[in-house]
Protein backbone atom coordinates (compact mmCIF):
# COMPACT_ATOMS: atom_id res chain seq x y z
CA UNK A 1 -12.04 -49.45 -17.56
CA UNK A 2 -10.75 -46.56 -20.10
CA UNK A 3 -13.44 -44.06 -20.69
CA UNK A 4 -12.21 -43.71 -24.40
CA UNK A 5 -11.04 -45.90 -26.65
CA UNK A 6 -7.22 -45.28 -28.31
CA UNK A 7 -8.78 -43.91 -31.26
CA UNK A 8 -11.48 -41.45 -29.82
CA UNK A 9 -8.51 -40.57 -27.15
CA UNK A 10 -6.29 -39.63 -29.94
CA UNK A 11 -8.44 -37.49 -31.90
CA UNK A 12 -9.35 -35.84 -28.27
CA UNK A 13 -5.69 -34.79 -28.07
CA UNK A 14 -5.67 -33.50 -31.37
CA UNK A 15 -8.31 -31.62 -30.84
CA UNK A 16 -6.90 -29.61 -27.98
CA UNK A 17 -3.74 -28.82 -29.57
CA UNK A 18 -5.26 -25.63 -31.28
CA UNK A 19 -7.05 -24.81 -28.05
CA UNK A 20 -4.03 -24.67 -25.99
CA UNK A 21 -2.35 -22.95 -28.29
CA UNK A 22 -4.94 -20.36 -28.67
CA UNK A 23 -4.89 -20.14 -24.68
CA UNK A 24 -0.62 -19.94 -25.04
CA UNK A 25 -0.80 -17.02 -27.33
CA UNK A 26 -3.88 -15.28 -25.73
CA UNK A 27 -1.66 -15.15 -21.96
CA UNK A 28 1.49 -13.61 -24.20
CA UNK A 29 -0.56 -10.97 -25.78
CA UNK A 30 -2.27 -10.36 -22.37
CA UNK A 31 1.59 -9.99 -21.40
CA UNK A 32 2.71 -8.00 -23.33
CA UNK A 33 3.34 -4.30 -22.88
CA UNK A 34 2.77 -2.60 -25.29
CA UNK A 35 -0.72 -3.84 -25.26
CA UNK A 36 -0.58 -3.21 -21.58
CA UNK A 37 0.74 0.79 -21.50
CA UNK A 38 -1.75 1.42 -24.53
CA UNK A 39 -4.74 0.27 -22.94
CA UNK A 40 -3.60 2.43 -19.55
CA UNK A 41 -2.99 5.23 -21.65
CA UNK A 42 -6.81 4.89 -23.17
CA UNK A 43 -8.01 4.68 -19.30
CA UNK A 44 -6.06 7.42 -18.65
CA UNK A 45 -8.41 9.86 -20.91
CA UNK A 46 -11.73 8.32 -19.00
CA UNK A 47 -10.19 9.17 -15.58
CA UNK A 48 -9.13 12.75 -16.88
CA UNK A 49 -12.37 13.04 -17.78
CA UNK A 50 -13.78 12.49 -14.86
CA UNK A 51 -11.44 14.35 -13.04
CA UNK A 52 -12.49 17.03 -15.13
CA UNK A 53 -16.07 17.11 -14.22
CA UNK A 54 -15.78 17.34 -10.36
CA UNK A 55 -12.70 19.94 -10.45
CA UNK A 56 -13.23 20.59 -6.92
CA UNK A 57 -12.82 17.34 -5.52
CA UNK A 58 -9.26 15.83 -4.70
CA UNK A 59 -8.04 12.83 -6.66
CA UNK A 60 -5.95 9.65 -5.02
CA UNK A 61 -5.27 6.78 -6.42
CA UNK A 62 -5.73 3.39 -4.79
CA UNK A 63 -2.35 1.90 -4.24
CA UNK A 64 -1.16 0.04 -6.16
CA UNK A 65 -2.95 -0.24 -9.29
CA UNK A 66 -4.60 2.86 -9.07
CA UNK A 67 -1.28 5.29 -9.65
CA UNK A 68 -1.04 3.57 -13.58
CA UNK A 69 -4.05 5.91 -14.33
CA UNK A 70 -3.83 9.10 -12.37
CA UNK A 71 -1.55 12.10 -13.49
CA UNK A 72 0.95 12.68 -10.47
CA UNK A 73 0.27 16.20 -11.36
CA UNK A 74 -3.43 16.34 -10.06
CA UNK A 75 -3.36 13.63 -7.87
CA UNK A 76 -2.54 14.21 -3.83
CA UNK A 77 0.45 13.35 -2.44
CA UNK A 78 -1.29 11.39 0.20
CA UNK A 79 -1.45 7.71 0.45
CA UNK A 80 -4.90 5.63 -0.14
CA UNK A 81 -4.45 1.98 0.25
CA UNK A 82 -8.01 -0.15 0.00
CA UNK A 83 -6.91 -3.13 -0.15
CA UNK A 84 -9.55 -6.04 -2.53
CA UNK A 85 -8.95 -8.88 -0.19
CA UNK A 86 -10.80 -7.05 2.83
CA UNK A 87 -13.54 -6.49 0.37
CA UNK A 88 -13.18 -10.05 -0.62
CA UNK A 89 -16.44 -13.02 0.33
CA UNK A 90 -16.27 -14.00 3.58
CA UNK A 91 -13.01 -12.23 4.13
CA UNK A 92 -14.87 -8.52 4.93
CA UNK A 93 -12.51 -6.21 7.06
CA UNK A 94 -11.85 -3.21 8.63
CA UNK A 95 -8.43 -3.40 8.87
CA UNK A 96 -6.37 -1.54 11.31
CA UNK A 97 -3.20 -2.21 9.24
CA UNK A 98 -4.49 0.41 7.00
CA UNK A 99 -7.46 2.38 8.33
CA UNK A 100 -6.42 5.53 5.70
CA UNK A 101 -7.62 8.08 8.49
CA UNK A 102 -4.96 10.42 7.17
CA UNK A 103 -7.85 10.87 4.48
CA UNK A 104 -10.24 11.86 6.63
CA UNK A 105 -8.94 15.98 6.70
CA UNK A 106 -8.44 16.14 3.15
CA UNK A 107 -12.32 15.04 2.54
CA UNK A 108 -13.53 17.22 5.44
CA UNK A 109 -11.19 20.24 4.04
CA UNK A 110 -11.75 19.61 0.04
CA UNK A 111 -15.82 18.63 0.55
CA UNK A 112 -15.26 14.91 -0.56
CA UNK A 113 -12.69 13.01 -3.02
CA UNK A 114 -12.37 10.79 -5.91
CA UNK A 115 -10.49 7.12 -5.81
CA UNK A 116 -9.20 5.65 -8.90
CA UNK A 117 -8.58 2.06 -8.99
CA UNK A 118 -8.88 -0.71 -11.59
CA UNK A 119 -9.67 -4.30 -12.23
CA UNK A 120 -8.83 -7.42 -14.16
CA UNK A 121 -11.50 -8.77 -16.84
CA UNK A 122 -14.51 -10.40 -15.07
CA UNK A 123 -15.76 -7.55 -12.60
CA UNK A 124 -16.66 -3.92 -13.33
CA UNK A 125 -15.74 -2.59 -10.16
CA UNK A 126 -12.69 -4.29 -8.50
CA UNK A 127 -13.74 -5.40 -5.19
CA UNK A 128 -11.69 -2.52 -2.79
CA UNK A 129 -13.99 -0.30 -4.32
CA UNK A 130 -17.17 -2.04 -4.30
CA UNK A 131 -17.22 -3.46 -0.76
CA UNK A 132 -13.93 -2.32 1.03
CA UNK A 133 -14.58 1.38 0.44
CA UNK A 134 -18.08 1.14 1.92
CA UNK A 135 -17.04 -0.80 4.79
CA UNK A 136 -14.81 1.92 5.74
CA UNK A 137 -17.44 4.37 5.11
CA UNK A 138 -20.04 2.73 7.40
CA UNK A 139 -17.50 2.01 10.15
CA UNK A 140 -15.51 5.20 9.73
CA UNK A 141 -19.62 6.92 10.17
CA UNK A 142 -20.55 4.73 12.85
CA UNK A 143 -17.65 5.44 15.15
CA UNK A 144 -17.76 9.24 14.47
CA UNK A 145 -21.27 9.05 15.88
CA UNK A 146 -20.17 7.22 18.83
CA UNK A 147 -17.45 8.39 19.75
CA UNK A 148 -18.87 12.63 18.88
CA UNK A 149 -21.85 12.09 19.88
CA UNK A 150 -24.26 14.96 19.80
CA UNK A 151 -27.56 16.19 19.13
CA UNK A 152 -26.16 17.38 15.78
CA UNK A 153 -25.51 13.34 15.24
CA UNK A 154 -28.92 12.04 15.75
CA UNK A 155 -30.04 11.70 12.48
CA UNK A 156 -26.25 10.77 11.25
CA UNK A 157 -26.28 7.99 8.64
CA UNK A 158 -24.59 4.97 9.23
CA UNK A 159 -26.08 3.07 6.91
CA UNK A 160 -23.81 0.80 4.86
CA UNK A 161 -23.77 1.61 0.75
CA UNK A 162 -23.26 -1.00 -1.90
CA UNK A 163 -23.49 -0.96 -5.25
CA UNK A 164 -26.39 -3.19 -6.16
CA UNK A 165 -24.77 -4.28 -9.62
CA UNK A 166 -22.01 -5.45 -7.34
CA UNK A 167 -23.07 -6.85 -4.04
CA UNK A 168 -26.08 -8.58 -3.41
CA UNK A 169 -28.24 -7.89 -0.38
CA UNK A 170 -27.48 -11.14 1.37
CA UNK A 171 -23.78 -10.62 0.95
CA UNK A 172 -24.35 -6.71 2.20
CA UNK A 173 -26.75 -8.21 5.53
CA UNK A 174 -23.66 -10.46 6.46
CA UNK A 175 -21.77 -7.47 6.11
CA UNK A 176 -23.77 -5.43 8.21
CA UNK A 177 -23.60 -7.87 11.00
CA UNK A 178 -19.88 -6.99 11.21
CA UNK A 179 -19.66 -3.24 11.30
CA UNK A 180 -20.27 -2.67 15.12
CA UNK A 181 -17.59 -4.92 15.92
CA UNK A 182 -14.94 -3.10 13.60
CA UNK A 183 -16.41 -0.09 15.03
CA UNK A 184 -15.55 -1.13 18.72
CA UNK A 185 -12.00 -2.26 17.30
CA UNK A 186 -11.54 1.12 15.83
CA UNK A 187 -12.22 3.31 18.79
CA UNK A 188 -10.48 0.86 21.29
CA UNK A 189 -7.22 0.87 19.05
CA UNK A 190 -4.28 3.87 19.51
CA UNK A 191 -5.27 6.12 16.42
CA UNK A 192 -6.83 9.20 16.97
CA UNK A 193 -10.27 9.71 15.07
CA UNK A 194 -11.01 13.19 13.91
CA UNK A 195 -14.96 14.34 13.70
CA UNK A 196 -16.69 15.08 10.84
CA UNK A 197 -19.26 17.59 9.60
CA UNK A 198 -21.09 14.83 7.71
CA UNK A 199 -21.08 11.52 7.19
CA UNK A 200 -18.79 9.62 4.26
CA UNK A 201 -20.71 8.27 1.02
CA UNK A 202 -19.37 6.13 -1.61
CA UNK A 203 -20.30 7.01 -5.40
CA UNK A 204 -19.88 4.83 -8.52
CA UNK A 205 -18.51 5.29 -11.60
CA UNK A 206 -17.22 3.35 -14.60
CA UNK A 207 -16.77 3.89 -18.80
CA UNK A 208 -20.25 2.29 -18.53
CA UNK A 209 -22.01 4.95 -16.33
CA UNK A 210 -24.02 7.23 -19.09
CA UNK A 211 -25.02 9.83 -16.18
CA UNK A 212 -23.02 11.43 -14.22
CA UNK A 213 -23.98 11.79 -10.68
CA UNK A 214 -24.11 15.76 -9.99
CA UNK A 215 -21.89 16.43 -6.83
CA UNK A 216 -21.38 19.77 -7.44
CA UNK A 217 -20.67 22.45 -4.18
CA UNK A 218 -23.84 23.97 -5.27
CA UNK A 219 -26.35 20.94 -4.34
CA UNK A 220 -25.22 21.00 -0.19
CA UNK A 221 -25.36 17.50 -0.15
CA UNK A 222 -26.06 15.85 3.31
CA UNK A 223 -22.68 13.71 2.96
CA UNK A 224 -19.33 13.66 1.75
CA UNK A 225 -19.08 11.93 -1.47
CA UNK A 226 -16.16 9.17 -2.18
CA UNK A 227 -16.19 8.38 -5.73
CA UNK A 228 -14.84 5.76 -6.66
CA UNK A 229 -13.90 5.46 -10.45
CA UNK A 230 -13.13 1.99 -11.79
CA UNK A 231 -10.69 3.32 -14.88
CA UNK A 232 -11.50 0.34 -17.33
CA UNK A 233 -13.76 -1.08 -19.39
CA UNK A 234 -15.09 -3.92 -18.61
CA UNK A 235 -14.56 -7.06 -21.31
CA UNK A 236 -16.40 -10.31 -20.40
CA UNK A 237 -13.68 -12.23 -22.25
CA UNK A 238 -10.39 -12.00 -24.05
CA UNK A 239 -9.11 -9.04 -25.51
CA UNK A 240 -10.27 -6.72 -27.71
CA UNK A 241 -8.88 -4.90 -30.75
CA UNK A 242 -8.64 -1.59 -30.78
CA UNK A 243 -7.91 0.13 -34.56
CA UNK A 244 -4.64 1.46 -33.46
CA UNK A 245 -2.38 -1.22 -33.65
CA UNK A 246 -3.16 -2.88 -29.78
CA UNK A 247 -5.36 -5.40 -28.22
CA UNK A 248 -7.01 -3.69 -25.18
CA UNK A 249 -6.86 -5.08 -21.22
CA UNK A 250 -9.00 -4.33 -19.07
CA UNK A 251 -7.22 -4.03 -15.50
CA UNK A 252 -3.32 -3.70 -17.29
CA UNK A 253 -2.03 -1.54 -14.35
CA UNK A 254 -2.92 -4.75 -12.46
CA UNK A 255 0.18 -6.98 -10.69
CA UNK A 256 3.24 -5.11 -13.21
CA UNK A 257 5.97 -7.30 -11.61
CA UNK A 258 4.54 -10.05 -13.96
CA UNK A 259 4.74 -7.70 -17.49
CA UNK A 260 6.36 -4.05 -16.92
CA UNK A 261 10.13 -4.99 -17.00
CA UNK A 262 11.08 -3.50 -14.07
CA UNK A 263 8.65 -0.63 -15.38
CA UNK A 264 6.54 1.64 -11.85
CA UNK A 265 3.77 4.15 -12.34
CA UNK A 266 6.45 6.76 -11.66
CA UNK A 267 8.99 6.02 -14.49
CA UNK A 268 5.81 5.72 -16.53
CA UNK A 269 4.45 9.03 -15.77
CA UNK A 270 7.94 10.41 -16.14
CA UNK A 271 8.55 9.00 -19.70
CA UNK A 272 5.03 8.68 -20.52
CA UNK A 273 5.08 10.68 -23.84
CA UNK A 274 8.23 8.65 -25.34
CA UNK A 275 6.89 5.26 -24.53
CA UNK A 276 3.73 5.81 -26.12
CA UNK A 277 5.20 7.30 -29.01
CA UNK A 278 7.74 3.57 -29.33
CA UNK A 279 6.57 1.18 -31.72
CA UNK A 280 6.08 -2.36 -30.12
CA UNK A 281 9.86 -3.88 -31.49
CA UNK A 282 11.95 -0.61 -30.27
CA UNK A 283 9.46 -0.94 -26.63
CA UNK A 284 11.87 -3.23 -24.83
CA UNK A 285 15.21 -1.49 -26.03
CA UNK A 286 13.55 1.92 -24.43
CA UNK A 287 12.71 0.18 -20.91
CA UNK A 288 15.69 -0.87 -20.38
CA UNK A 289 17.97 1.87 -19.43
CA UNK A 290 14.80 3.50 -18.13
CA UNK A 291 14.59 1.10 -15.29
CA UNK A 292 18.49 0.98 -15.44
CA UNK A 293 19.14 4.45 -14.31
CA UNK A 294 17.38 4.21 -10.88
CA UNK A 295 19.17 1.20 -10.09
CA UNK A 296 21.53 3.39 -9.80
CA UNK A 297 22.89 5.05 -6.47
CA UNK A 298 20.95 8.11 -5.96
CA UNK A 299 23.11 10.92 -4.86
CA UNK A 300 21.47 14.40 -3.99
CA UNK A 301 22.04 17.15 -1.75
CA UNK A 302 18.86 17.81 -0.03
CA UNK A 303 16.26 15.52 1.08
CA UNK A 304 14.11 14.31 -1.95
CA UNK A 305 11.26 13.85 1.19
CA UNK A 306 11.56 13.69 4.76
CA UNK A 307 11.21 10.91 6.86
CA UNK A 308 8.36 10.57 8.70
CA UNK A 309 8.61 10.88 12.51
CA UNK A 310 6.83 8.53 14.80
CA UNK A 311 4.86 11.44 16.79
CA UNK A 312 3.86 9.00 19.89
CA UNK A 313 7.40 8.97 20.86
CA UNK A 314 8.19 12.53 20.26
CA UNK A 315 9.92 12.11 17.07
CA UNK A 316 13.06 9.95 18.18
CA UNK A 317 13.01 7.12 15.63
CA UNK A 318 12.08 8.22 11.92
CA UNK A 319 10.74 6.14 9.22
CA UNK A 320 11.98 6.43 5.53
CA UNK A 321 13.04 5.58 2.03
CA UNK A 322 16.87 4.98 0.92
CA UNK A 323 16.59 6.58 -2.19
CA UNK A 324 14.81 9.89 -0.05
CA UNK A 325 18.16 10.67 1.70
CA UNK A 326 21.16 13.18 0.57
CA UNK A 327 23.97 12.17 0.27
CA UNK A 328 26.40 12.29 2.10
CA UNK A 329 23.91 11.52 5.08
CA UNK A 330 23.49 15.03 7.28
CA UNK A 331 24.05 14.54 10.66
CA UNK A 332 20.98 16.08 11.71
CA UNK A 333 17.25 17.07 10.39
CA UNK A 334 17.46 20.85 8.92
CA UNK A 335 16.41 22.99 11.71
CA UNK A 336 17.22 20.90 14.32
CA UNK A 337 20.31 20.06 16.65
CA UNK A 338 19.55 16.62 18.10
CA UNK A 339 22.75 14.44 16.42
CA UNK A 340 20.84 11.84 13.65
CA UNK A 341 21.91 8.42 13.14
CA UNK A 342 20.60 5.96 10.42
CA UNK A 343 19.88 2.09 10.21
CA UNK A 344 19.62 1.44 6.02
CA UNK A 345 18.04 -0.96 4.91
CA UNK A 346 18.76 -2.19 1.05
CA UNK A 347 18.78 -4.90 -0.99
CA UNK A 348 21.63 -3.02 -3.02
CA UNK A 349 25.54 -4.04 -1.89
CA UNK A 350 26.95 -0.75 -2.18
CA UNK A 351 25.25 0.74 0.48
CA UNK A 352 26.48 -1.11 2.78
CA UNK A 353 29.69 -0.77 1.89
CA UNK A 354 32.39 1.14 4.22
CA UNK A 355 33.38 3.63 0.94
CA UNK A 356 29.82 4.51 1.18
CA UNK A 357 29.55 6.48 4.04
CA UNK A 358 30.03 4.03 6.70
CA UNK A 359 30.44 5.33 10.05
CA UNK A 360 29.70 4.77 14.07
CA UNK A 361 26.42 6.70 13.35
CA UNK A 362 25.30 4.88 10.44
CA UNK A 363 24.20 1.02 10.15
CA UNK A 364 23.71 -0.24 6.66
CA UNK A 365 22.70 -3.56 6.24
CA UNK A 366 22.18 -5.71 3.25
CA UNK A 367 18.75 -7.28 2.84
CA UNK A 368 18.60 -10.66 0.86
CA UNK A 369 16.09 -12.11 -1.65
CA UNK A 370 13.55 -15.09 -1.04
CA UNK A 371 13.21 -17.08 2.03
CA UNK A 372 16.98 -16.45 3.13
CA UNK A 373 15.43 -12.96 3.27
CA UNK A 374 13.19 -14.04 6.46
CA UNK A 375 15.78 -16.15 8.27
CA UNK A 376 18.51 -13.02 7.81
CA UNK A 377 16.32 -9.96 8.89
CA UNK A 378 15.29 -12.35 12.01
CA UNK A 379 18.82 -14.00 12.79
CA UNK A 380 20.88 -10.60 11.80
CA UNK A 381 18.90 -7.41 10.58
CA UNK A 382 17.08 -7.27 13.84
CA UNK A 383 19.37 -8.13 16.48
CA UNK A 384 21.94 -5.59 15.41
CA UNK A 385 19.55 -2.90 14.32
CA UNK A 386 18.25 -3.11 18.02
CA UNK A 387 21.86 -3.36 19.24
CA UNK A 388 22.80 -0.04 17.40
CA UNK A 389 19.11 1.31 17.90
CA UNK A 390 20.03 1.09 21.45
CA UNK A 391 23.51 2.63 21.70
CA UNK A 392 22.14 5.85 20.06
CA UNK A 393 18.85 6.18 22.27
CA UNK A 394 21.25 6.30 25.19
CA UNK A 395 23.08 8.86 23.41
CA UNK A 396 20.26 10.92 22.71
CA UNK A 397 20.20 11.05 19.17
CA UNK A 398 17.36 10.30 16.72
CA UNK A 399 17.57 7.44 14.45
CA UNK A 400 16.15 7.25 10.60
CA UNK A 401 15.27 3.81 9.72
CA UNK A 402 14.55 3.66 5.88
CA UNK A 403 14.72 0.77 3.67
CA UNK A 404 13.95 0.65 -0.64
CA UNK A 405 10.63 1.45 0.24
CA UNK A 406 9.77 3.17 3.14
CA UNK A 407 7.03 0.56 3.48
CA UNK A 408 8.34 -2.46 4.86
CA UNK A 409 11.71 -3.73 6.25
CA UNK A 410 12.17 -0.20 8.49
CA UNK A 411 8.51 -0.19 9.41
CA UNK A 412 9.52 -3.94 10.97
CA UNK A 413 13.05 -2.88 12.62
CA UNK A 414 11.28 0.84 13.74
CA UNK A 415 8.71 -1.45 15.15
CA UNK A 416 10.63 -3.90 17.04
CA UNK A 417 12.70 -0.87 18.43
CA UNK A 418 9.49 0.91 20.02
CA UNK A 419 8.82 -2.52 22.10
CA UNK A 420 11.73 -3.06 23.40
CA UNK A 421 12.81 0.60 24.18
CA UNK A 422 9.66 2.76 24.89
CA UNK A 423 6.64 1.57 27.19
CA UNK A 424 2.91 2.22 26.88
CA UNK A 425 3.00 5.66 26.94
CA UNK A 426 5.58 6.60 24.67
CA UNK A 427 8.32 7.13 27.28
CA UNK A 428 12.16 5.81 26.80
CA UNK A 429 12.91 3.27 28.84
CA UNK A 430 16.98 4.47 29.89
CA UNK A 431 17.29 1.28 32.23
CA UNK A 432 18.35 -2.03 31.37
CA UNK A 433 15.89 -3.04 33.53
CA UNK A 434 12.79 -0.81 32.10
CA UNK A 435 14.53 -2.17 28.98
CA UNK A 436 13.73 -5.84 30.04
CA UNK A 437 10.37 -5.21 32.01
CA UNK A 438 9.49 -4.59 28.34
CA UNK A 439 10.96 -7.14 26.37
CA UNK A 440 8.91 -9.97 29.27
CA UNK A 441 5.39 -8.02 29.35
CA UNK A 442 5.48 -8.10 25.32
CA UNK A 443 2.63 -8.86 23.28
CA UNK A 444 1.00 -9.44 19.83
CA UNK A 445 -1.87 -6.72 21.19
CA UNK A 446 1.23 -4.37 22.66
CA UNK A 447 2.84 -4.60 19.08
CA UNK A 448 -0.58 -3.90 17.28
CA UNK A 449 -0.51 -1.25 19.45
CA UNK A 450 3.06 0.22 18.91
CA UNK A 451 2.90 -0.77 14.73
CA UNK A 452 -0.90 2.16 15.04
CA UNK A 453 1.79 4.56 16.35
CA UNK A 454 3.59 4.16 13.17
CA UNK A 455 0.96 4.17 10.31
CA UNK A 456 -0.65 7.54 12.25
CA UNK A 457 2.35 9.33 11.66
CA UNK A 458 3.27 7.11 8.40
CA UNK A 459 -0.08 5.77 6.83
CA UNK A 460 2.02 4.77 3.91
CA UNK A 461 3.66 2.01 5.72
CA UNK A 462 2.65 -1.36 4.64
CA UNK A 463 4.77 -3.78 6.29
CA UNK A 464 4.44 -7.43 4.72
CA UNK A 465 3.01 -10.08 6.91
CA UNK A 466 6.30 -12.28 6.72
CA UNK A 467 7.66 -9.17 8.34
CA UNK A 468 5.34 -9.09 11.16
CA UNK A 469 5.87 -12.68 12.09
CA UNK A 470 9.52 -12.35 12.09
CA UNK A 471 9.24 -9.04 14.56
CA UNK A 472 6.85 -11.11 16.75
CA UNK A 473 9.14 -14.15 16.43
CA UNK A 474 12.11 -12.04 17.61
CA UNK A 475 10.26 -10.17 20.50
CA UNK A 476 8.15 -13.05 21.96
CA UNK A 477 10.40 -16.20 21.59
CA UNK A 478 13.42 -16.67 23.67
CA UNK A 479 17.02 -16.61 21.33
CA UNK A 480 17.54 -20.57 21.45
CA UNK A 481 14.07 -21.35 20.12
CA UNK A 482 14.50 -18.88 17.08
CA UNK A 483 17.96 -20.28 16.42
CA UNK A 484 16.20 -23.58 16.11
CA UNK A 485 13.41 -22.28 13.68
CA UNK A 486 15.80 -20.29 11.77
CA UNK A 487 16.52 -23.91 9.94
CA UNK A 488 13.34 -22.97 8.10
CA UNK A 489 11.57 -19.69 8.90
CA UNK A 490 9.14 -20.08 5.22
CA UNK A 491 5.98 -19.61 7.75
């Protein structure tokens, strides 16, 4: 039986037609971007501001969001990555993929440090900074304690800190029940923990906070203080007009694959001035050979920054970015003799190409897009990378992995190389035979263990999980069973 009749169902459609159409051109406005680069810019002035009043503390950005509002000129150069979804209900994590201990020296040296990071309409605080952040604080405290324990420590808080606006106390109690297991993961895991004076201590602050908390070096305060600023306002609904021409969003730096045009937080801080000075029309027409030009093969003499060597294993594999490298590729790191050979990683053709620079010492290899991605870095990427990988460890020269990012593809290929050519301690396994004893005693836990080596020396490396199941897929499945998933590898 119809719940309406033809009639009332009629009129019900009609009725919606304005409605959707409302919703249709709310999503393009919240698309577009020149709505989206004003409203950064105006979240910009809030984080200056607060920047301003603790001049003394450091200021990082949360990847990835976080760079849109934080002036490469005052912010570190260091990495912070807290990621939402280990903040998120039920999902609460300490996660060893990204444990930012790197940051633990620049808060001991600079007294504390301030974390910028934003958030899409609904919240006030996005999530990595409301629970994430104080999970690591808490676990971070708790294993200092343990691990440094002293007489010094005995009155050492390891409480865990939430906001109260944010997290209620039952969600905070099932957090707590969590913390000493993270802890025991932490200290059990290959990274090195450095002690602390005084215990972390995560601060709030949004465009709604009227007071200031006073951190100032004067006060001695019994902790280190995190602050974490949440750049945006906070609208409960739709957008709001602003009397300059744009409608403001909270959260724009949020997910800019879906509205920047190809536009990053670095070609926006680089052109900043001139895009904010384009009316909306002429905004697309100026993007355009912005994001054109570093398409482009970048061709420099020096290195634009070093890649990062993995420290465990005395330096002989490298991690780094494409775009970081001079060109033509030196043969060795300055200051050093050891021969250097490269395995590049791009999803750009020319690099690969033979007119490119091409030799015995360098591998360049073509990455593809989608799922074909996944079953070529499994079926080809890695089986030649380790096959070249290989030749020059026997050779004794050092090899620079570096893909488009730095982050992903050469974290996967650096990390499938320490498996199956260095053992437990770091050592080089010469010997076909070492080489194999490997390859059979492999592990998810010895791979955990051997992709820690890499984010010590490299915290920015964020490999994707499809690339971690391929690397395990390659190391711990025999040839003919990965020739018969490599029908379909979209796991």
């Amino acid at each position: 039986m119809l719940s309406r009749t033809l009639p009332e169902a009629l009129n019900f459609r009609r009725d919606q037609v304005p409605v959707q159409g409302a919703l249709a051109e709310l999503r393009k406005e919240s698309l577009d971007i020149y709505n989206r680069l004003h409203s950064i810019s105006e979240d910009i002035d809030f984080v200056n501001d607060i920047c301003a009043a603790y001049p003394h503390l450091p200021v990082l950005p949360n990847q990835r969001c976080g760079a849109w509002y934080v002036d490469p000129a005052i912010a570190r150069e260091e990495t912070a990555y807290f990621k939402s979804t280990d903040g998120h209900f039920g999902n609460w994590s300490f996660n060893l993929r990204r444990p930012n201990l790197h940051l633990l020296s620049i808060i001991a040296c600079e007294g504390g440090m301030i974390l910028v990071d934003s958030t899409r309409a609904g919240k006030k605080v996005p999530d990595a900074l409301s629970k994430t952040v104080p999970i690591w604080c808490a676990v971070i405290n708790r294993a200092v304690r343990r691990k440094y324990s002293s007489p010094e420590k005995d009155d050492w808080d390891t409480q865990l800190y939430c906001s109260a606006s944010a997290v209620s106390a039952q969600e905070q109690a099932q957090i707590e029940a969590r913390l000493d297991t993270w802890v025991d993961s932490l200290i059990d895991s290959a990274y090195i923990l450095a002690d602390l004076l005084q215990p972390l201590r995560p601060v709030w602050v949004t465009p709604s906070t009227s007071v200031l908390p006073d951190l100032s070096p004067g006060r001695n305060l019994p902790f280190y203080p995190i602050v974490c600023v949440s750049a945006s306002q906070q609208i409960h609904e739709g957008l709001q007009r602003r009397s300059h021409g744009f409608a403001y969003i909270q959260g724009s730096g949020d997910d800019h694959e879906s509205w920047g045009m190809g536009l990053n937080p670095p070609l926006f801080w680089e052109n900043k001035d001139e895009l904010l000075a384009c009316d909306r029309p002429g905004l697309s027409a100026l993007i355009r050979p912005i994001v054109a030009r570093t398409r482009a093969p970048a061709q420099h003499d020096g290195w634009t920054v070093k890649p990062s060597p993995i420290s465990h294993i005395g330096g002989q594999i490298l991690v780094g970015v494409v775009d970081d490298l001079p060109f033509p590729a030196p043969r060795s790191l300055p200051g050093s003799s050891v021969a250097l050979a490269y395995v590049l990683l791009t999803h750009r053709p020319w690099l690969a190409s033979p007119q490119n620079g091409a030799s015995e010492d360098i591998l360049g290899l073509q990455m593809l897009e989608g799922k074909k991605d996944q079953i070529h870095f499994l079926q080809n990427v890695l089986p030649r990378s380790m096959a070249f990988i290989g030749t020059c460890l026997t050779k004794d020269m050092q090899i620079c992995v570096c893909c488009d990012t730095g982050k992903d593809a050469c974290v996967g290929v650096a990390l499938a190389a320490l498996q199956l050519f260095f053992d437990d301690s770091g050592k080089f396994a010469a010997t076909r035979e070492q080489q194999a004893a490997l390859s059979n005693t492999a592990s998810k836990q010895s791979l955990q263990k051997r992709l820690q080596w890499i984010i010590s020396s490299r915290p920015q490396a964020n490999p994707s999980r499809v690339t971690l199941k391929r690397v395990n897929e390659y190391i711990l499945t025999s040839p003919s069973f990965r020739r018969q998933r490599g029908v379909d590898c979209s796991t």
